[in-house]
Protein backbone atom coordinates (compact mmCIF):
# COMPACT_ATOMS: atom_id res chain seq x y z
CA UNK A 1 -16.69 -10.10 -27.35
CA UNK A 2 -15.92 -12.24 -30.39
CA UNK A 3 -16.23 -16.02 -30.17
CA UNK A 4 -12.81 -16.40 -30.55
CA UNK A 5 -11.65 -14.24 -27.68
CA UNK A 6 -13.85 -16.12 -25.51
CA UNK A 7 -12.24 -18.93 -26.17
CA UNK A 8 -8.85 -17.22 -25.77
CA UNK A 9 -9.84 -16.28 -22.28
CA UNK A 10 -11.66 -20.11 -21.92
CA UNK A 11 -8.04 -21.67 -22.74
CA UNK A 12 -6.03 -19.16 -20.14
CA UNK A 13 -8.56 -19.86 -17.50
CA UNK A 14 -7.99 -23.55 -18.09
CA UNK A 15 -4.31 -23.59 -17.97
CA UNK A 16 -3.91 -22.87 -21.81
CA UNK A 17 -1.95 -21.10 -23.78
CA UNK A 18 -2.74 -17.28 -23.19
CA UNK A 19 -3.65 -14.85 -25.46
CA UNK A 20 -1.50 -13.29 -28.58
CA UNK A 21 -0.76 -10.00 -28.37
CA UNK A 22 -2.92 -8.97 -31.38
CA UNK A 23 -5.18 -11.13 -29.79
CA UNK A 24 -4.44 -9.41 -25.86
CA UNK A 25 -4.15 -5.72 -27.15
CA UNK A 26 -8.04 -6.78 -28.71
CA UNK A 27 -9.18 -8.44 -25.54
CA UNK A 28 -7.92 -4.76 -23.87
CA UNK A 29 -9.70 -2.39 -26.33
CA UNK A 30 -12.91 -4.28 -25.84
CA UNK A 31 -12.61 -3.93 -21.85
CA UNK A 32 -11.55 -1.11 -21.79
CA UNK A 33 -14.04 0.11 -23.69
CA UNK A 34 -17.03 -1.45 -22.00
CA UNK A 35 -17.81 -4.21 -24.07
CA UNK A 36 -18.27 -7.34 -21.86
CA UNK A 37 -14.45 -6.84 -19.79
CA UNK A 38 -16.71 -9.06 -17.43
CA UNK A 39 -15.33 -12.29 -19.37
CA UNK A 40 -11.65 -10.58 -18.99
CA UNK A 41 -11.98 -10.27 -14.97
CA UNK A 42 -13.93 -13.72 -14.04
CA UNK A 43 -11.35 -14.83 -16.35
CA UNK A 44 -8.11 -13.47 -14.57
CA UNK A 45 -9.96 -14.03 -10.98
CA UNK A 46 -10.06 -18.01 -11.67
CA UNK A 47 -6.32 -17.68 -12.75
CA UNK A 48 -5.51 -15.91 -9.30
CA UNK A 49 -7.60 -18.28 -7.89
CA UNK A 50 -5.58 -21.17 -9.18
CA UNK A 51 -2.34 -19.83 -9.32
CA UNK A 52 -2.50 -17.36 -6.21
CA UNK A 53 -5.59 -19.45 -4.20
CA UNK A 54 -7.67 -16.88 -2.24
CA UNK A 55 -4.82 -14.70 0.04
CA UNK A 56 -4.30 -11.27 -1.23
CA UNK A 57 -0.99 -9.73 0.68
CA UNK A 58 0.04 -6.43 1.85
CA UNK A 59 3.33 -4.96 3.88
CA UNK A 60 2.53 -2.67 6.96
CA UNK A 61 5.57 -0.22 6.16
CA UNK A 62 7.22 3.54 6.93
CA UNK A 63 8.16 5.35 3.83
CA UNK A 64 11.38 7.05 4.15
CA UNK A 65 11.66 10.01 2.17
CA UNK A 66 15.32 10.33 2.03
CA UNK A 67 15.37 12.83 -0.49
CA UNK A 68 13.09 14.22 -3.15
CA UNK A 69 15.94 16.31 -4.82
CA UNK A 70 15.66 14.25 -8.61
CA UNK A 71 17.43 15.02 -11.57
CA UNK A 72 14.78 14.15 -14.08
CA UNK A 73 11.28 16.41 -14.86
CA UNK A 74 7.99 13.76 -15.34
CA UNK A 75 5.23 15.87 -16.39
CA UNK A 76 2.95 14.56 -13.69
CA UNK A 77 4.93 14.24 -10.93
CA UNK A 78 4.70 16.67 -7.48
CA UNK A 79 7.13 14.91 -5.83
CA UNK A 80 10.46 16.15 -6.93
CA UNK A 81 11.83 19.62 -5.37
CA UNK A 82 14.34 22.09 -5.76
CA UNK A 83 16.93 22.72 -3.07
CA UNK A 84 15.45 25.18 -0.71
CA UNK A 85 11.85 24.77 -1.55
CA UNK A 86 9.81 22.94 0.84
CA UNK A 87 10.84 19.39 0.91
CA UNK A 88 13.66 20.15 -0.95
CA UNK A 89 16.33 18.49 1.24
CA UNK A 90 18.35 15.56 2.43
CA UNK A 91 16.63 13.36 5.42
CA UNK A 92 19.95 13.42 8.10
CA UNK A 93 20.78 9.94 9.61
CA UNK A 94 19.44 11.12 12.91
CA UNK A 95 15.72 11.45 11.41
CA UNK A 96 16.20 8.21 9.68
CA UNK A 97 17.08 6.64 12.54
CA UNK A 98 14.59 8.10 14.82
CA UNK A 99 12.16 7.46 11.92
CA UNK A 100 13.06 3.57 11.95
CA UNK A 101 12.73 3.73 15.51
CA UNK A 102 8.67 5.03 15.35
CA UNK A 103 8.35 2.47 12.83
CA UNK A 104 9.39 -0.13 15.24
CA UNK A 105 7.16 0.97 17.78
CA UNK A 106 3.93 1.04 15.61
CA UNK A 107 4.84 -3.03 13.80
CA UNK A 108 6.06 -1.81 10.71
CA UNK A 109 7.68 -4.72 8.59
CA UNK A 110 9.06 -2.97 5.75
CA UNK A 111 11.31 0.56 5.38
CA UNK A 112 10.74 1.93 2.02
CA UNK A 113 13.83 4.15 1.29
CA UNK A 114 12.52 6.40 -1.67
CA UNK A 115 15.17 8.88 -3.35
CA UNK A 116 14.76 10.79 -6.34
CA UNK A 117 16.79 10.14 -9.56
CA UNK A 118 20.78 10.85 -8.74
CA UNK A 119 20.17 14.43 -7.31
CA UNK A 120 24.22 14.24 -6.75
CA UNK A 121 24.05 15.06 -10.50
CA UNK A 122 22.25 18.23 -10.79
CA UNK A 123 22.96 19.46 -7.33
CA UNK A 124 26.32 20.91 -6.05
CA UNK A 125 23.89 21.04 -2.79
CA UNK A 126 23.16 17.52 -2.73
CA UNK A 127 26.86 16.71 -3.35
CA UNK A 128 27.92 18.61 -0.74
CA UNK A 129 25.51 17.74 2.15
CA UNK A 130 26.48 13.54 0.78
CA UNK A 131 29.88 14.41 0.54
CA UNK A 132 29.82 16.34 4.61
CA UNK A 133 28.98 13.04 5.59
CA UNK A 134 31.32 10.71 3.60
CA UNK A 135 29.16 9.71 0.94
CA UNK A 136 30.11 9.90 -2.20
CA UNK A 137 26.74 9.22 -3.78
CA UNK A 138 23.05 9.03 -3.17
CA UNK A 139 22.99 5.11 -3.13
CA UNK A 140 25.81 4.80 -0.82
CA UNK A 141 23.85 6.99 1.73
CA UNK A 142 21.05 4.75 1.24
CA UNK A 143 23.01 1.35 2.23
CA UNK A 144 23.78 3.43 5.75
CA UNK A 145 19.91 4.33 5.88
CA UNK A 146 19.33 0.45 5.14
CA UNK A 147 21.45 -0.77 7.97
CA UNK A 148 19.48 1.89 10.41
CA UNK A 149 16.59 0.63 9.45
CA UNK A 150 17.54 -3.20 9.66
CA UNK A 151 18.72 -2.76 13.14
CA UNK A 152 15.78 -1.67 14.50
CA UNK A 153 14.21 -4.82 13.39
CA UNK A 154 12.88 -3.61 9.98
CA UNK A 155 13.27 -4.81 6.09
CA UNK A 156 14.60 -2.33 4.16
CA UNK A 157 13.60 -1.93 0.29
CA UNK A 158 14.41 0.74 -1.65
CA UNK A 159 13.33 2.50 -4.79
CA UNK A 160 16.09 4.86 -6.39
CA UNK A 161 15.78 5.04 -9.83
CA UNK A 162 18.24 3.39 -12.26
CA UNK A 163 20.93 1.99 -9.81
CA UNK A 164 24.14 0.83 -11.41
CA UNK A 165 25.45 -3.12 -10.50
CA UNK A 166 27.64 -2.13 -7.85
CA UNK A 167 25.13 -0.48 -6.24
CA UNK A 168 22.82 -2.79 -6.63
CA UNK A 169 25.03 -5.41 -4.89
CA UNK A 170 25.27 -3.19 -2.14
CA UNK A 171 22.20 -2.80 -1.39
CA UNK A 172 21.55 -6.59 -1.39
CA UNK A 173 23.35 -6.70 1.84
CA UNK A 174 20.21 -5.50 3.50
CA UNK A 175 17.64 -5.50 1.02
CA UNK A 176 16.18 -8.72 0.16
CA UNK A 177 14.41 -6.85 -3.33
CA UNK A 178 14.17 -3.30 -4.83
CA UNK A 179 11.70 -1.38 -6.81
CA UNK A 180 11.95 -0.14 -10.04
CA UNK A 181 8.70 1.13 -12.09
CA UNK A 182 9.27 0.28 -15.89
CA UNK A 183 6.30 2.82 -16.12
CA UNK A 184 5.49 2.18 -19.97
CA UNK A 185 7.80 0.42 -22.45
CA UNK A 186 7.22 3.00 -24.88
CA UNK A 187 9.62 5.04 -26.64
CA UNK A 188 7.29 7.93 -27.73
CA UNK A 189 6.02 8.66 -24.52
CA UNK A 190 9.70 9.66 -24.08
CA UNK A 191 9.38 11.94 -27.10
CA UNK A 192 8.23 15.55 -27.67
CA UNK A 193 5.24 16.42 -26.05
CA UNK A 194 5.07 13.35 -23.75
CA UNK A 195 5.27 13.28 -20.16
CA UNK A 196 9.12 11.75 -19.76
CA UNK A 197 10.41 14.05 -21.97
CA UNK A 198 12.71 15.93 -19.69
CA UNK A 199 13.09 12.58 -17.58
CA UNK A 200 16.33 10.89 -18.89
CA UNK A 201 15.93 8.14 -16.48
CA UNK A 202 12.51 6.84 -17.70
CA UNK A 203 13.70 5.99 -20.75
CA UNK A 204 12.83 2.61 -21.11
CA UNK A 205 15.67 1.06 -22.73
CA UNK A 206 17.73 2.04 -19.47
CA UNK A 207 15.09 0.65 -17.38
CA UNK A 208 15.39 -2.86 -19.16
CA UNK A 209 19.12 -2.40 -18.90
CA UNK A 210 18.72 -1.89 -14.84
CA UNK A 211 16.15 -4.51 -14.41
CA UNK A 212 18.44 -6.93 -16.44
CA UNK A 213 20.95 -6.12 -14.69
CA UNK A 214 19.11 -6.76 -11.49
CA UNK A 215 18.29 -10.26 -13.04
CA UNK A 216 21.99 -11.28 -13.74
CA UNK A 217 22.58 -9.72 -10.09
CA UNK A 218 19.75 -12.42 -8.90
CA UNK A 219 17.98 -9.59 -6.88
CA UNK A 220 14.01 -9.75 -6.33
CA UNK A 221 12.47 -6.71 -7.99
CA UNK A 222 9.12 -5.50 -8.08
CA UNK A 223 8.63 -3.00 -11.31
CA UNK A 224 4.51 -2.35 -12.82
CA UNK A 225 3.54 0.70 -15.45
CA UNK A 226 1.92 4.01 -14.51
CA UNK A 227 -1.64 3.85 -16.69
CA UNK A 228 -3.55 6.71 -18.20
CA UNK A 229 -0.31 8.82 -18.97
CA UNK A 230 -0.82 8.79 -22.72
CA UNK A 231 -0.25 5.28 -23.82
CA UNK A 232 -3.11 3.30 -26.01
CA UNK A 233 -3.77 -0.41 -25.70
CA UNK A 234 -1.08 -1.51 -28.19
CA UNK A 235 1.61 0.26 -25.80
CA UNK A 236 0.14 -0.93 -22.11
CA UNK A 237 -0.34 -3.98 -23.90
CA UNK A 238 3.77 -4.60 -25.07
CA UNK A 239 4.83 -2.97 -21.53
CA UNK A 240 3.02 -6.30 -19.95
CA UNK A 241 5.02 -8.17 -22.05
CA UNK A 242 8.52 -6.50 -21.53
CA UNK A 243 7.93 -7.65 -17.98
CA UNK A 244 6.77 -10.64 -19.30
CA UNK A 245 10.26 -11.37 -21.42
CA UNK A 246 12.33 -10.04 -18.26
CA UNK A 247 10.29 -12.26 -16.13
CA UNK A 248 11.42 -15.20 -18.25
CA UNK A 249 14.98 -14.41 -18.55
CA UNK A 250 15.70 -14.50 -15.21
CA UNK A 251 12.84 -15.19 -13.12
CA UNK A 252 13.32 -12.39 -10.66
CA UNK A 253 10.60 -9.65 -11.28
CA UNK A 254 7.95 -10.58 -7.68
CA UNK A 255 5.84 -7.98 -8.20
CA UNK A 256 4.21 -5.89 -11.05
CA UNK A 257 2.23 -2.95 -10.03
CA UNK A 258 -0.45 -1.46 -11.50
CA UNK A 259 -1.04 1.95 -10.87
CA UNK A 260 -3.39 4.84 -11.90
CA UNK A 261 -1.98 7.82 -12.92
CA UNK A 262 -3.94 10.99 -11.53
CA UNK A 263 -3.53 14.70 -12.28
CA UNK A 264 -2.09 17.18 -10.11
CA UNK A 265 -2.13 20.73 -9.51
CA UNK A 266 0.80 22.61 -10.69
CA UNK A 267 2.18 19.80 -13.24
CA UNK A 268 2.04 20.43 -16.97
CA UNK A 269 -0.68 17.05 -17.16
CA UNK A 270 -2.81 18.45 -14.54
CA UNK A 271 -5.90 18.72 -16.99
CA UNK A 272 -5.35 15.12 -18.05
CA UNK A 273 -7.92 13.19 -17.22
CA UNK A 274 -7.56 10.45 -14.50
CA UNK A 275 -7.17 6.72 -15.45
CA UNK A 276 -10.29 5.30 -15.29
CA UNK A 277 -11.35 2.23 -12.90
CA UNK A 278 -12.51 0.61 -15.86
CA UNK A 279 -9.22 0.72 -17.68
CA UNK A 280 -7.48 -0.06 -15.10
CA UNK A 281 -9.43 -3.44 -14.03
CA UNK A 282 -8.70 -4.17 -17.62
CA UNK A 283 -5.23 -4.00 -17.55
CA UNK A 284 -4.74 -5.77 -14.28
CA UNK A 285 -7.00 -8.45 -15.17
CA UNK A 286 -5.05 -9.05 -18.89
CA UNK A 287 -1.92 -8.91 -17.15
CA UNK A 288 -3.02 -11.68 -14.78
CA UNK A 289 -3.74 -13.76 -18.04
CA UNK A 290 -0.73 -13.14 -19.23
CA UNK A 291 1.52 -14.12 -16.27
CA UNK A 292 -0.81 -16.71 -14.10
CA UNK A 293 2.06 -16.75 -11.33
CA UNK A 294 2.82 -12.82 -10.93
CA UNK A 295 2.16 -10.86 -7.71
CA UNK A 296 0.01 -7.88 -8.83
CA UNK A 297 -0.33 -5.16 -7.11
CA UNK A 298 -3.06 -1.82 -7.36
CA UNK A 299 -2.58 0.42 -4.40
CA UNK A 300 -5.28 1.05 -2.30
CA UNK A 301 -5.22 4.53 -1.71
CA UNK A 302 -5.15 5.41 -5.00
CA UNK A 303 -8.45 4.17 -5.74
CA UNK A 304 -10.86 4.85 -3.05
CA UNK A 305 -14.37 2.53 -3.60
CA UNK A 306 -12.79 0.65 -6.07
CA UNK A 307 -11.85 -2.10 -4.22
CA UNK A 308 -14.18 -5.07 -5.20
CA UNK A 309 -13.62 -3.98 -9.11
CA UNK A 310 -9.87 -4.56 -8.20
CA UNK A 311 -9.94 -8.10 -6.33
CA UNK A 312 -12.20 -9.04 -9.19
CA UNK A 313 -9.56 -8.34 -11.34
CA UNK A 314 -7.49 -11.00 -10.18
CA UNK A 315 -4.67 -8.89 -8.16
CA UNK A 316 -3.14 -10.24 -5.38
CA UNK A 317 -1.64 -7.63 -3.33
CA UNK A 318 -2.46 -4.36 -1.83
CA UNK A 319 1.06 -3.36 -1.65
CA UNK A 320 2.42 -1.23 0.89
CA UNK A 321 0.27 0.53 3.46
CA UNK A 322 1.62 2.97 6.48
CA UNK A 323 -0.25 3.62 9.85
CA UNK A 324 2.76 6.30 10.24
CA UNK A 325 3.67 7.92 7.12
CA UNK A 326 2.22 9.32 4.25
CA UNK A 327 2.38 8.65 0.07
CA UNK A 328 5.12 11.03 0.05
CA UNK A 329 4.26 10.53 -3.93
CA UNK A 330 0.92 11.10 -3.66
CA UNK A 331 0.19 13.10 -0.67
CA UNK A 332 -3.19 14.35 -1.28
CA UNK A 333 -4.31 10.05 -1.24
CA UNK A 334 -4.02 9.09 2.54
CA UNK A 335 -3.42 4.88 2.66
CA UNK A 336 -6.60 3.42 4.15
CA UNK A 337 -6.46 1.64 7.59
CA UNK A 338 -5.25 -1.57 7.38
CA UNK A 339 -8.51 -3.04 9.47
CA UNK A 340 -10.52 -1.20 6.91
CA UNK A 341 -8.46 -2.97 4.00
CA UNK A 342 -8.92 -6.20 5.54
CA UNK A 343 -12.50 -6.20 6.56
CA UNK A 344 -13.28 -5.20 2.56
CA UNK A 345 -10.87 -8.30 0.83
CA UNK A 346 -12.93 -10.26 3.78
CA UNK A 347 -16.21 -9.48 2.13
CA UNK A 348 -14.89 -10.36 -1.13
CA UNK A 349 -14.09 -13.64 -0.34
CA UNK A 350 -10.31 -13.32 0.60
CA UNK A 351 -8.19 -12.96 3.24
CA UNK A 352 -5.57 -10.57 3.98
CA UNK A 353 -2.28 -11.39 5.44
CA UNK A 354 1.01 -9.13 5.73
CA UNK A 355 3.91 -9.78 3.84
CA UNK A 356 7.79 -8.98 3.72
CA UNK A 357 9.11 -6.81 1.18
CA UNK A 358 10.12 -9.66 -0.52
CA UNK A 359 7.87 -12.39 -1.65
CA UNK A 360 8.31 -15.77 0.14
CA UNK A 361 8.57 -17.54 -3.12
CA UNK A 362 11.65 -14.88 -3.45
CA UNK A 363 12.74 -15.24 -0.11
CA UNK A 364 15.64 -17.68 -0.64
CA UNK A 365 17.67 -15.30 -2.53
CA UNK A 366 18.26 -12.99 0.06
CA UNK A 367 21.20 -13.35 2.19
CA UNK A 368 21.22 -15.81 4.69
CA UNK A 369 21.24 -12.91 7.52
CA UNK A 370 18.23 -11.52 6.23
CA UNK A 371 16.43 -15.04 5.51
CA UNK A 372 17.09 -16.06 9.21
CA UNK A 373 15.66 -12.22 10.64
CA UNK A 374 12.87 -13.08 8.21
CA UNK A 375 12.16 -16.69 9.48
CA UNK A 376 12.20 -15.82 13.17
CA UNK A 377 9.16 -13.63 12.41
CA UNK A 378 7.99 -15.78 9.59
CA UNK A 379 4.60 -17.90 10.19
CA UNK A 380 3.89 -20.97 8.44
CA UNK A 381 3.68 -19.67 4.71
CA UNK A 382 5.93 -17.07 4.89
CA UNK A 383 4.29 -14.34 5.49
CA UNK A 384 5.11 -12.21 8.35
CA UNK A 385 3.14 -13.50 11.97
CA UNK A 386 0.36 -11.57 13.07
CA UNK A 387 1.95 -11.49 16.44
CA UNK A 388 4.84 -9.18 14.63
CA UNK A 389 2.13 -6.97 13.04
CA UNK A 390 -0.58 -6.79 14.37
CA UNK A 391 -0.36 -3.50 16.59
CA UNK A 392 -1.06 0.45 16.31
CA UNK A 393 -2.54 1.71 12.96
């Protein structure tokens, strides 16, 4: 590493200005590419350190799989289905509610309602089976699914795709944030030949326009980019700073996950090659650098014995885990135990503690209902009591 990077990484440790991005999308390469990323990591784990002190946070949740009918085609993706195909259906309110209620029963904190891409659009199925019920869209049916959930004692958040304002506002009635993955920032991996091509949705100027919109709306959001789908250094290197520049506009992105893309069977990029642990340490630790005060997030189950590489990184969360449910998204990656999670940030050096889907530096702008459910389970920092989670795994 040149002398002058060091001391780019020297002055961000130290509460300095951080790096350019010539100067980050350098600081990447190098990493990435094995040439002393060691100064990169010890440098993002004293930021965390600093900025985050030595707590790394996860939320013991049940991922509702409302529907994985989707509109859009992502080259890598095996969660989408057709009508009729296995999978390939609406989850009924009875099933979410009986779902909420096993939830309940095994200390889950957070309901993840996870929908594919406005399947109302492409279906005349899913239109029908929303419109049998008196919904006239897929985000109305998931404000009823919300309320199931939150009456049973859970926290709803939910990841939909590109949600308009109105629905957006809707959903802030029960959900204190939402998810939306920017994935990459850039336009050619949108292009011929790249993996959104035949995903309307992931175009990234309408995922800045719905987590802008989210900003103006003052809703929590956690976003991150999907690594290793095609982008170089340059590109994962301006995506961290889109987030960056939303961040600042409105201060409302919690959470940016990081998350390794890997192949699978039956996809058109299941020959790609995996993103490596290397590159992926890399990125987490520059984006630490680059926004001291972010939650960052790698999920655990998608990198099995990488653990250490990742706290050394300087990530703070583990994200969501289930002791019920599977990674509807990623099936074939069971979530580890929670007990196993904790005893491995323990050797670290850290501790783990559970956390609500929203942040606790978030908390305050989520309706006051939801801030008082939140405090009567709340311990001292915010974070959710281990007398509310602590239970069956």
């Amino acid at each position: 590493m040149s002398l002058l990077r060091q001391e780019v990484l020297e002055a961000a440790a130290g509460g300095g200005r951080g790096p350019s991005r010539d100067e980050a999308v350098g600081l990447l390469g190098e990493a990435a590419a094995g040439r002393d990323g060691g100064a990169l990591l010890a440098a993002a784990a004293r930021i965390r350190d600093a900025e985050k002190g030595r707590t790394v946070t996860f939320s013991k949740k049940a991922f509702f799989n409302v529907t994985n009918l989707c509109r859009d085609y992502c080259a890598y993706c095996t969660y989408r289905s057709e009508p009729g195909a296995a999978g390939g259906a609406m989850m009924g309110p009875g099933e979410v509610a009986a779902l909420a209620r096993l939830a309940a029963g095994s200390r889950c904190v957070e309901a993840l309602m996870v929908a594919g891409e406005r399947p109302e659009e492409r279906y005349a199925e899913a239109r029908a089976w929303l419109g049998e019920r008196g919904f006239s869209g897929t985000a109305e049916y998931l404000v009823h699914c919300s309320e199931a959930a939150l009456a049973e004692g859970l926290f709803p958040h939910t990841n939909a795709g590109n949600l308009e304002r109105g629905e957006m506002r809707d959903l802030a009635a029960t959900n204190a944030s939402i998810g939306l993955m920017l994935e990459t920032s850039s336009p050619r991996l949108s292009g011929e030949g790249g993996p959104h091509r035949m995903a309307p949705s992931k175009d990234p100027a309408a995922r800045m326009r719905v987590l802008r919109d989210a900003g103006d709306l003052g809703i929590p959001v956690t976003t991150g980019l999907l690594l290793g789908i095609g982008e170089d250094c340059a590109e994962a290197v301006d995506s961290l700073l889109a987030v960056r520049g939303l961040h600042a506009r409105r201060g409302n992105i919690q959470e940016v996950i990081l998350q390794n893309f890997r192949p699978k069977p039956g996809t058109p990029m299941r020959s790609r090659p995996p993103a490596g642990a290397r590159y992926l340490a890399a990125v987490a630790a520059l984006a630490r650098v680059l926004m001291p005060g972010m939650n960052l997030q790698v999920p655990p189950n998608l990198l099995p014995g990488s653990y250490h590489e990742a706290l050394r990184s300087g990530i703070n969360d583990w994200g969501g885990i289930s002791p019920l449910t599977p990674d509807h998204v990623n099936p074939e990656f069971a979530w580890p135990r929670i007990r196993d999670v904790e005893e491995r940030t323990a050797r670290a050096g850290l501790r783990l503690k559970c956390r609500f889907p929203v942040y606790p530096e978030h908390a305050g702008s989520a309706p006051r209902a939801l801030r008082d459910r939140m405090r009567a389970v709340a311990d001292g920092e915010g974070h959710v009591a281990e007398r509310r989670w602590r239970g069956p795994e």
